[in-house]
Protein backbone atom coordinates (compact mmCIF):
# COMPACT_ATOMS: atom_id res chain seq x y z
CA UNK A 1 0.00 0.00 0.00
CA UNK A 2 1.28 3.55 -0.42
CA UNK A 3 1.80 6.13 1.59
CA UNK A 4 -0.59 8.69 1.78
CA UNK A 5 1.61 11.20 0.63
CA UNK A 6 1.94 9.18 -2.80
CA UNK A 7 -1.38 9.32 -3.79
CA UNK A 8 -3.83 11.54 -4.37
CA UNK A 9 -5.40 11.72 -1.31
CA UNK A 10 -5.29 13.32 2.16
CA UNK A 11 -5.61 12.14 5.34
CA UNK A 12 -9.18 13.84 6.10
CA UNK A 13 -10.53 11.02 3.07
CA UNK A 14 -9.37 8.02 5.55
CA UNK A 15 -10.63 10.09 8.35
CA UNK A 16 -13.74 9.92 6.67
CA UNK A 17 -14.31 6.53 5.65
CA UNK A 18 -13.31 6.06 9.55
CA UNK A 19 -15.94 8.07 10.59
CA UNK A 20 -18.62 5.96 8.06
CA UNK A 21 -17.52 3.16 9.61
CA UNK A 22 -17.62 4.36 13.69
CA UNK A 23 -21.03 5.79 13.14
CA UNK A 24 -22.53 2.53 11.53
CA UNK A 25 -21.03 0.61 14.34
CA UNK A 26 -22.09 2.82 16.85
CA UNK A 27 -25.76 2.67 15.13
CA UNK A 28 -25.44 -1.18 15.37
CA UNK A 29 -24.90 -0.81 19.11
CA UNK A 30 -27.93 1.52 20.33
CA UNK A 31 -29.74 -0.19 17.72
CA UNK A 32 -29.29 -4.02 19.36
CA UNK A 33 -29.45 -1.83 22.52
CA UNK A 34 -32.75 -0.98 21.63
CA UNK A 35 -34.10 -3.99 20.53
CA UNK A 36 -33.04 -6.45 22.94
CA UNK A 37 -30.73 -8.34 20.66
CA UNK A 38 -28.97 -11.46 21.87
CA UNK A 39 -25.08 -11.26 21.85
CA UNK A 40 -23.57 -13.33 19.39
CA UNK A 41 -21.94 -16.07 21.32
CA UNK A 42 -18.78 -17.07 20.51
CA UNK A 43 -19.65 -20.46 19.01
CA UNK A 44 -20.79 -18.58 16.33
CA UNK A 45 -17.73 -16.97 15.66
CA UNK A 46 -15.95 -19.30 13.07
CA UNK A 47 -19.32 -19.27 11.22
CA UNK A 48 -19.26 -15.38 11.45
CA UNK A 49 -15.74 -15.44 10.24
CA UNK A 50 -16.43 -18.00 6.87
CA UNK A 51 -19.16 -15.84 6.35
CA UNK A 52 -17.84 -12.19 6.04
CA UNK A 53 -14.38 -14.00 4.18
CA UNK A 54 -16.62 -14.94 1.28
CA UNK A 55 -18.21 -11.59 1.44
CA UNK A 56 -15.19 -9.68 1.62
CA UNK A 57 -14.37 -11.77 -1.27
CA UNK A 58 -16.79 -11.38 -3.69
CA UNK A 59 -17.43 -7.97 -3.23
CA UNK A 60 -13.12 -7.26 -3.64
CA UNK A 61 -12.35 -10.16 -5.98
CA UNK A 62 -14.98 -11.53 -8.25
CA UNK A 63 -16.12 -10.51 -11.38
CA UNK A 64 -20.20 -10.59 -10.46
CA UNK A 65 -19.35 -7.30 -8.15
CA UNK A 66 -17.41 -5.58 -11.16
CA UNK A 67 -19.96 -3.10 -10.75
CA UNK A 68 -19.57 -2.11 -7.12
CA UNK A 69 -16.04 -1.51 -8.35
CA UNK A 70 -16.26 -0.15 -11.50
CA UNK A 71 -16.73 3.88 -10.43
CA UNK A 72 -13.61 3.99 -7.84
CA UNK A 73 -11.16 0.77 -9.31
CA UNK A 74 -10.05 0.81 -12.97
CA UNK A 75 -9.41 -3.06 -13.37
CA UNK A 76 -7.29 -3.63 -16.70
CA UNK A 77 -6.84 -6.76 -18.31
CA UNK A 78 -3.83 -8.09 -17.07
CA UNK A 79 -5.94 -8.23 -13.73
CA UNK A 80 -3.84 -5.50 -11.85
CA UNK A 81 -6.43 -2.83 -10.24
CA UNK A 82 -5.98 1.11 -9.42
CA UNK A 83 -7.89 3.32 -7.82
CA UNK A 84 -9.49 6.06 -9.80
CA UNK A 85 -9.53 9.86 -9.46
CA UNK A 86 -8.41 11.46 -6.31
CA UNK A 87 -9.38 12.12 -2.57
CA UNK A 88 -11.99 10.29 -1.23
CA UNK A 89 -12.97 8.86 -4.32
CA UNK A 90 -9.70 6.87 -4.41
CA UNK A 91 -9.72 5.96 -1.04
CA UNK A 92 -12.68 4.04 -1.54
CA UNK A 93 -10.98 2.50 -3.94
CA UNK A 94 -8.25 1.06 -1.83
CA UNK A 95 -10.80 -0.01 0.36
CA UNK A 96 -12.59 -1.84 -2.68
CA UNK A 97 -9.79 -3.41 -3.96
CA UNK A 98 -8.43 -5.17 -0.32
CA UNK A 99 -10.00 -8.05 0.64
CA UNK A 100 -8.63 -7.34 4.53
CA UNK A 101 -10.42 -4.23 4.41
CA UNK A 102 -13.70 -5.24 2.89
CA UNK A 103 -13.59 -8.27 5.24
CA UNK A 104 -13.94 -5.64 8.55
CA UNK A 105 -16.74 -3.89 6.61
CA UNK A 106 -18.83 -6.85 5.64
CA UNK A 107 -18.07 -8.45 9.35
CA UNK A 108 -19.76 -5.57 10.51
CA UNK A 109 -22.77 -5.88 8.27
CA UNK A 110 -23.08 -9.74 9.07
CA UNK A 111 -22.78 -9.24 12.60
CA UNK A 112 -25.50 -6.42 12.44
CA UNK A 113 -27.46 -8.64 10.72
CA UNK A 114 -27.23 -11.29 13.23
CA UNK A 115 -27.62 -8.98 15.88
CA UNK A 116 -30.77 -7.20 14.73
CA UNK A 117 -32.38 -9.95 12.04
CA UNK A 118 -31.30 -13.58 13.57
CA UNK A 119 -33.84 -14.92 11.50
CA UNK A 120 -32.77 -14.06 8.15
CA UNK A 121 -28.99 -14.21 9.58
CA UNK A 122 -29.38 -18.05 9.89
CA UNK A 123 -29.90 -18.21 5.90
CA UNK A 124 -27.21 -16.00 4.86
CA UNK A 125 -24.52 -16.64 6.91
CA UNK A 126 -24.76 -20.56 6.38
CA UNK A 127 -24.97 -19.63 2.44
CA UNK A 128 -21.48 -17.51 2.36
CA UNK A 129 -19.95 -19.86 4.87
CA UNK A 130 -20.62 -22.81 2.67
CA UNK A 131 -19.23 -20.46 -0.19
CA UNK A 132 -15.96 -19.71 1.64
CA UNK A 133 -15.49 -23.68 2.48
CA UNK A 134 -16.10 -24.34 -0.83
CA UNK A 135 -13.57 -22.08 -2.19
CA UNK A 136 -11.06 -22.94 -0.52
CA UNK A 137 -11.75 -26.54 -1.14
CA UNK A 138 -11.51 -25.51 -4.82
CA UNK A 139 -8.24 -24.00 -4.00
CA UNK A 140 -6.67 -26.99 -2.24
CA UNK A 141 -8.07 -29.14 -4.97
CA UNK A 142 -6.35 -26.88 -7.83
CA UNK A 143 -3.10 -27.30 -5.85
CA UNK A 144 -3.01 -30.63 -5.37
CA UNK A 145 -3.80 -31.66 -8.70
CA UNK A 146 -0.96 -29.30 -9.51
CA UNK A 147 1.31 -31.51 -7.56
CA UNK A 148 0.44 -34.73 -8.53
CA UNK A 149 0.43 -33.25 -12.15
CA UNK A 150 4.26 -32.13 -11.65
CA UNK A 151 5.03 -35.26 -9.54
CA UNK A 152 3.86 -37.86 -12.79
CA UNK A 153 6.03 -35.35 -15.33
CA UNK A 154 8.81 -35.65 -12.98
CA UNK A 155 8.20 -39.89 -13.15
CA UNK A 156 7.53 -39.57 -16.58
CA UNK A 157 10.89 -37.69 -16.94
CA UNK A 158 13.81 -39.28 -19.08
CA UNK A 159 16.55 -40.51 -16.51
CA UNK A 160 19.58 -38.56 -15.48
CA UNK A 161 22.70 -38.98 -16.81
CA UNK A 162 26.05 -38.93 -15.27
CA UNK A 163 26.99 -35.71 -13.32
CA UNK A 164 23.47 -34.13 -14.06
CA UNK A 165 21.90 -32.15 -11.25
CA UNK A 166 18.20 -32.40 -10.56
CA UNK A 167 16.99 -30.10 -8.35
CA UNK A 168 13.87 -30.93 -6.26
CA UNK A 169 11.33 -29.37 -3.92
CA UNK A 170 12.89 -32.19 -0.89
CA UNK A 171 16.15 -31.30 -1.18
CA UNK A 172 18.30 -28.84 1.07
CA UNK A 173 20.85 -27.39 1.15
């Protein structure tokens, strides 16, 4: 990330987004203050957590949410992303384009929604947890297919001769 004072921003546009984010929090709290709402125990936690990594996610990552994006990142096709325009506009999208970020925004949406909706937070949550699971299932899948794909080229490989090095991943040194 760079430093403030090599982009086109100003401190007062972090401060900002900052202050979005304090006043929707504090909002949540009088809110579940004033509507009696459970605490979320902490068994729910790694649920929680699933949940807002797949939202974080989608809304940072995937194409689907391209338009989110689209009026604060400039995403070119050799998939690297920048910010557009200046100030706060293009501190929004930093925040857009980080994952980390998005991920303490959307935990604060899915834990206001459990907080204040319960009911329709027991459908959603599930839904992006499974998505999370499932993508990083798809991940560990795509690796290890990787590595059994290298490991039957490296069977498959002519033998060494005399003197020749063969460098492999188990070997130190």
């Amino acid at each position: 990330m760079d430093p403030v004072t090599e982009t086109p921003t100003k401190p007062i546009d972090y401060a900002a987004l900052s202050a979005g984010y304090g006043a929707l929090l504090g909002a949540l709290v009088v809110a579940a203050r004033e509507t009696d709402a459970d605490p979320v125990p902490p068994a729910e936690l790694p649920m929680l957590g699933l949940a807002t990594f797949a939202l974080a996610k989608v809304i940072s990552k995937e194409k689907v949410e391209t338009w989110v994006r689209e009026p604060f990142l400039e995403e070119r096709p050799d998939g690297e992303r920048r910010p557009k325009g200046r100030r706060l506009r293009y501190a929004i999208g930093e925040l857009l384009s980080c994952s980390r970020c998005m991920g303490t925004w959307s935990a604060l949406g899915i834990v206001g929604l459990r907080a204040l909706r319960p009911r329709e937070a027991r459908i959603l949550v599930p839904v992006l947890a499974a998505s999370a699971l499932n993508d990083w299932m798809q991940s560990g899948f795509t690796k290890l297919c990787a590595s059994a794909n290298v490991s039957q080229n490296e069977a498959q490989a002519p033998p060494r001769e005399a003197g020749q090095e063969r460098f492999s991943r188990d070997r130190t040194g």
